[in-house]
Each structure stands twice: as C-alpha cells, then as structure tokens.
Protein backbone atom coordinates (compact mmCIF):
# COMPACT_ATOMS: atom_id res chain seq x y z
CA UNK A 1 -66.94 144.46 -81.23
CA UNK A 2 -67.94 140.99 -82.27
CA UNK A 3 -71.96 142.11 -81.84
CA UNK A 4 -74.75 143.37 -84.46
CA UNK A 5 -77.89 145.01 -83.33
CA UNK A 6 -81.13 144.78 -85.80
CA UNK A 7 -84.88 144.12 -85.57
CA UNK A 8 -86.15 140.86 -84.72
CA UNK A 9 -88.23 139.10 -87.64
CA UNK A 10 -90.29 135.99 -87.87
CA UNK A 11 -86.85 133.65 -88.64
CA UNK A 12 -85.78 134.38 -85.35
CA UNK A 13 -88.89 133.50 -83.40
CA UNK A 14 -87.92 129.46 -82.26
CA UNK A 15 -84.17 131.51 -81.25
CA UNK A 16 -86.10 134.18 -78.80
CA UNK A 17 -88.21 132.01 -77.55
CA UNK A 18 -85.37 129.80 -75.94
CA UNK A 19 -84.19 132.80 -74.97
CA UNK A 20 -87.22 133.61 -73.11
CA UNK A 21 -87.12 130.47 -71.42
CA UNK A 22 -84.11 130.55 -70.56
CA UNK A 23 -84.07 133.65 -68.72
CA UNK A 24 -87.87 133.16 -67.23
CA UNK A 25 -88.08 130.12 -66.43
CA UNK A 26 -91.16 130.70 -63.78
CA UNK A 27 -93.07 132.67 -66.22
CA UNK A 28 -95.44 130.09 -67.97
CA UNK A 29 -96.29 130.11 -70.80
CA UNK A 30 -93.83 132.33 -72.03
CA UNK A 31 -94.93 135.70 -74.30
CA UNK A 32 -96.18 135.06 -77.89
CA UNK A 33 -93.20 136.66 -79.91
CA UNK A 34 -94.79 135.81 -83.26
CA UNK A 35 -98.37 137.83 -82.14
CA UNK A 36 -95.82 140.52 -80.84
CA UNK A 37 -94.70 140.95 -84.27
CA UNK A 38 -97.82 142.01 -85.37
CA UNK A 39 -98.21 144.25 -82.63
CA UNK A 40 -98.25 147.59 -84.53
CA UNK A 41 -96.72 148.82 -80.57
CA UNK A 42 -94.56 146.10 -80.28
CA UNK A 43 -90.66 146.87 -80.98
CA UNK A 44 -88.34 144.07 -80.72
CA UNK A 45 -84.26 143.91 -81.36
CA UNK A 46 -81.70 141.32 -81.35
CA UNK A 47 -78.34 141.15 -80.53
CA UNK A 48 -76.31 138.89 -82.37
CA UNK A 49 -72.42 136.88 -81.89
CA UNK A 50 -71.59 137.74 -85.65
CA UNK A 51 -68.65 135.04 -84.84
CA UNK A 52 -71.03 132.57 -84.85
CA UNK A 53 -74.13 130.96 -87.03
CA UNK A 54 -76.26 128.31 -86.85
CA UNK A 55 -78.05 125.93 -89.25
CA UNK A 56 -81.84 125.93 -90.07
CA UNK A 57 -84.04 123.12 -88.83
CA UNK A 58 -83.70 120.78 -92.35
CA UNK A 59 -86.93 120.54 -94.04
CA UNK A 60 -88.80 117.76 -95.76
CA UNK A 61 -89.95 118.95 -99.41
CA UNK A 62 -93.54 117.87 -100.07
CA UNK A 63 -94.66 114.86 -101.91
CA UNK A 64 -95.46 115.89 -105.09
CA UNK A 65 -98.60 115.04 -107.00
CA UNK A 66 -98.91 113.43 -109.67
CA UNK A 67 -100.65 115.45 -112.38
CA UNK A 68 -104.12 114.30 -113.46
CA UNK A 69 -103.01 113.69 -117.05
CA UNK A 70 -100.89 111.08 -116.01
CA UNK A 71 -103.25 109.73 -113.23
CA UNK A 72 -105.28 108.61 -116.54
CA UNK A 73 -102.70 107.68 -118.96
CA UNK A 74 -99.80 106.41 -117.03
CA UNK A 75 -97.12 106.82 -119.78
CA UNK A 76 -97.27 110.28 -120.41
CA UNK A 77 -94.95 111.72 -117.68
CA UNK A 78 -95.19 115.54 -116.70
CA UNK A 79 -92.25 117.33 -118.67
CA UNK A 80 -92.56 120.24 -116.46
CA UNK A 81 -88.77 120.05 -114.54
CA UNK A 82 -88.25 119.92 -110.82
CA UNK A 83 -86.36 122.90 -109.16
CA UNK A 84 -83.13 121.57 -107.26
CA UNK A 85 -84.08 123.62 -103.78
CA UNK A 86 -81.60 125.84 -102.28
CA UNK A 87 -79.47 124.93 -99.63
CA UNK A 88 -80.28 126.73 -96.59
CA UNK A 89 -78.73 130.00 -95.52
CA UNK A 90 -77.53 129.80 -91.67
CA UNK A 91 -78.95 132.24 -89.18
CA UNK A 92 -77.08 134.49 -87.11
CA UNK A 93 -76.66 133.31 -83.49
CA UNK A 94 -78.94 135.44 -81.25
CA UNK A 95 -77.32 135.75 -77.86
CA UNK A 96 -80.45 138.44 -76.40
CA UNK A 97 -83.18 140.09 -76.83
CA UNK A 98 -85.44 143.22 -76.06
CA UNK A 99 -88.66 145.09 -76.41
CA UNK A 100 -90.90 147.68 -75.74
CA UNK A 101 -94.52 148.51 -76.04
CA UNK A 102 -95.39 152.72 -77.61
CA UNK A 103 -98.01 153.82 -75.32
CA UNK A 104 -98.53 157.41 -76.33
CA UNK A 105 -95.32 159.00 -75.45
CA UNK A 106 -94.36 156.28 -73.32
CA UNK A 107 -92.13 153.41 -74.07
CA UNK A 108 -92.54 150.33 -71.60
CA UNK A 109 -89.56 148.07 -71.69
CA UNK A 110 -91.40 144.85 -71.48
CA UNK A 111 -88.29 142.44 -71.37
CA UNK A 112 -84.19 142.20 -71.42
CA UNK A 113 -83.46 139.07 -71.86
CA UNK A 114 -79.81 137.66 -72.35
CA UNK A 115 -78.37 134.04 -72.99
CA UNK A 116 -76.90 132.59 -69.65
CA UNK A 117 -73.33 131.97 -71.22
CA UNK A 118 -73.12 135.62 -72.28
CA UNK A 119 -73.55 136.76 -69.25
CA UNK A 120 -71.03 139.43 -67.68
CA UNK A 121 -70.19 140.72 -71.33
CA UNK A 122 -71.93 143.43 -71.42
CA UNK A 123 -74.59 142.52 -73.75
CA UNK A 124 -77.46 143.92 -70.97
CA UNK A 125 -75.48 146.85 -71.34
CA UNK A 126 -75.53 147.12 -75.18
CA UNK A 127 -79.37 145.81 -75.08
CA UNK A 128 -80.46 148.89 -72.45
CA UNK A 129 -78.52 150.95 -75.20
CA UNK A 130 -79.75 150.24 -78.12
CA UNK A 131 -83.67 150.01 -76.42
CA UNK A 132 -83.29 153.94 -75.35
CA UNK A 133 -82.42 154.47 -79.09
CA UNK A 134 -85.11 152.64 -80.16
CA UNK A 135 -87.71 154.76 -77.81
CA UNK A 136 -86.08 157.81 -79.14
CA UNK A 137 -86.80 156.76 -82.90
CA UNK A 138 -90.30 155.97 -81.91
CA UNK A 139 -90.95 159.57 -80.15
CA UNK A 140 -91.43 158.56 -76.72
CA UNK A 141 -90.83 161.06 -74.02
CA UNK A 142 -89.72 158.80 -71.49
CA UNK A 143 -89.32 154.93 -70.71
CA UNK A 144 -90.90 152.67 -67.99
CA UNK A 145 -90.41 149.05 -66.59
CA UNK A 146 -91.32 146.68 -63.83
CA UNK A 147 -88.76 144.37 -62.33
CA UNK A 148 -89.03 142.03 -59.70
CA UNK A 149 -87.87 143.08 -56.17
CA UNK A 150 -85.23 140.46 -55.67
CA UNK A 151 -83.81 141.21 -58.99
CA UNK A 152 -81.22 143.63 -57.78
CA UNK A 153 -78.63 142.82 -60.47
CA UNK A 154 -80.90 144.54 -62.67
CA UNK A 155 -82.59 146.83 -60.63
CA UNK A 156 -78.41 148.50 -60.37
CA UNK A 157 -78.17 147.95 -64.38
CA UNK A 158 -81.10 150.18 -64.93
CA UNK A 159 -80.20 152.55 -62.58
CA UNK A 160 -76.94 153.23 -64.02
CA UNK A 161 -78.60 153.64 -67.14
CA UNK A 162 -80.53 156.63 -65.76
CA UNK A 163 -84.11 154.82 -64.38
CA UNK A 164 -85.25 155.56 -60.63
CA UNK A 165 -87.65 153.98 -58.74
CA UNK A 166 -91.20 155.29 -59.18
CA UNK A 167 -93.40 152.69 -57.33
CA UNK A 168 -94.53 148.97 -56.11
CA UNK A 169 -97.09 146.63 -57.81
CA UNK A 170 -97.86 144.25 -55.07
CA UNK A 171 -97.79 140.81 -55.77
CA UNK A 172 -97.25 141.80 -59.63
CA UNK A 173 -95.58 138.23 -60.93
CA UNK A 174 -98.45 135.26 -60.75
CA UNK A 175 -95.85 132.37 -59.82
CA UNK A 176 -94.78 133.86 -56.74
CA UNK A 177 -96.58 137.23 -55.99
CA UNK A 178 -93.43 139.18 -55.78
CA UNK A 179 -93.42 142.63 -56.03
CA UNK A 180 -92.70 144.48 -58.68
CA UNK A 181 -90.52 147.35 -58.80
CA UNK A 182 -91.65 151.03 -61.26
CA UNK A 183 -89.05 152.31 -62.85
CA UNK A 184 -89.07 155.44 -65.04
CA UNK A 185 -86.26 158.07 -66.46
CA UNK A 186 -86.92 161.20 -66.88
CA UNK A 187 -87.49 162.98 -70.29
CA UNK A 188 -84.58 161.17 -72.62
CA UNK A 189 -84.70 164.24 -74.78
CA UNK A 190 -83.25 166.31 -72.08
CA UNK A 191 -79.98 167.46 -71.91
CA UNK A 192 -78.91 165.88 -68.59
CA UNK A 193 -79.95 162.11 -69.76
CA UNK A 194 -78.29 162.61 -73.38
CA UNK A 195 -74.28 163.69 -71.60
CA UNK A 196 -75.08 160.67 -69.55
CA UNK A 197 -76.33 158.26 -72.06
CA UNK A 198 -73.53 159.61 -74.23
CA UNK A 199 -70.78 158.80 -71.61
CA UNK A 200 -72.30 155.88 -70.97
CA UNK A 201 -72.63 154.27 -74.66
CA UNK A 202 -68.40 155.43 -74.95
CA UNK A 203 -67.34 153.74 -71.97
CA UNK A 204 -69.62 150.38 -72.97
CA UNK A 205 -67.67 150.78 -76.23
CA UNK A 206 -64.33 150.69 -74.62
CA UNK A 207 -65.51 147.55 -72.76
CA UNK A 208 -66.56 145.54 -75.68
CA UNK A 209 -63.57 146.47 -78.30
C-alpha cells in the first residue's frame, strides 16, 4: 500500500484547502482549517500518495538591514556572516482528508473529503477507517454525520461502514436547502461493530496491496 495516514498540521493547510474546494465546490467560503487546528475538539488526518511529493511555494528572504553602525560610518561593514538558507524539504502529496469534532462522547464526522483523480481507490474507504480509529482514541461512544440527500454514493459508503440513518435536517445546506441526512453507529466499543470493522479494515487491505 502506496498510502500513509497521520495528523494534519499547519504545512498542510494551502493542500486541504484545495482539497476542500475541490470536493465542495457549493459550500462558500470553505471551513477555516487553520482555526480548526486550534480547535482543542477538532481532529484532523491526512492521507498521503507516499509515491509522490511536491515542492514548497519558493520564498523571498527579507531585505536585510543595514546595521546602524554602518548607517553612520559607511566603511565599517557588519562582520557578523550571513546563513546560506536551507533548501526546502518537499511535502508529501495529500490526496484526502478528514475530521471530526469530540462532543462529550460523541464524535461528529464533519467532512471526508478525497481528491477527484483518486477517486475509486479506496481512499474513502481507508479515510472512514482510520476516522473510527481516531474516535476510538479520543473515547467517544459512538460517531455521527450529516450528508446530503442526493449524495447516495456516500450515503452506501457509510452504511457499509456500519452508520444507519437516524434523521432529516430540512433544508440543512444554505446553497441549495437540501436535506440533510443523520447518520449514527451504534456503540463502536461493542462487539458486533469491532468483527465488522475488523473484516472490513482486512478486506480494504486486500484491495489496496
């Protein structure tokens, strides 16, 4: 498997944030990743091609001053010795993205969100995954989401990933007043979700490699 999982940090902010677009277009302006990093009950992960990096935006090193000693007398020149900056270190590639907010014992997934050219590779998959183990390292009982109506490709990916329909927000996205769909699993502690989950996470790692 050609994929890392890890937590998303403040480098990979302008990479998510594509992302984001990307995959919600109609959702303007899209969510404030670098305020949900200081979210003490925001999670985040990222899911990463480690086959592929890319290179940081260049930057432009400051003007330097010129020191006040030699402001006054011009032929004195400051001895101290410039530092050569390093080079900069590519990123890893992020290819998608999720989160969840700790409400008490509740975790509420508050976005899966995958690059359009990694589509049908199972990265959802992996990203559903890895988001139940992070719930379960932060002590929540049980997991929640809203998804829109229409969105039936997920609606099925959450479903075989042990979430059932709980409810309807009316008119819960603003640029269209769709509906949202509740869904909730039960206790992830339980015996029942774990032989699923655990079948589950084997036959995903068949699929990948």
């Amino acid at each position: 498997m050609n994929f890392s999982i890890r937590r998303m940090d403040k480098e990979d902010l302008e990479q998510v944030t594509e992302i984001d677009r990307e995959a919600f277009p109609s959702q303007w302006p899209p969510a404030n990743y670098k305020q949900e990093l200081q979210n003490k009950t925001a999670h985040y992960i990222v899911v990463c091609d480690e086959t592929k990096t890319i290179e940081p935006p260049a930057t432009v090193p400051p003007n330097k001053k010129p020191s006040i000693i030699s402001t006054i007398i011009p032929w004195i020149k400051n001895k101290t010795p410039e530092k050569t900056p390093l080079p900069p270190v590519p990123r890893q590639y992020i290819v998608g993205f999720s989160g969840i907010w700790m409400i008490a014992d509740e975790a509420h997934l508050t976005n899966i969100a995958v690059r359009l050219q990694y589509h049908g590779k199972g990265i959802g998959e992996l990203l559903v995954l890895a988001t139940i183990d992070l719930a379960a390292e932060h002590k929540a009982s049980f997991i929640t989401l809203e998804v829109r109506a229409s969105n039936l490709v997920a609606q099925n990916l959450y479903n075989k990933y042990g979430f059932t329909q709980m409810g309807i927000r009316r008119g819960y996205y603003l640029d269209n007043r769709e509906d949202a769909i509740i869904m909730s699993t039960e206790s992830i502690s339980s015996k029942s979700f774990q032989i699923q989950i655990d079948e589950l996470r084997e036959a995903l790692k068949n699929k990948l490699g």
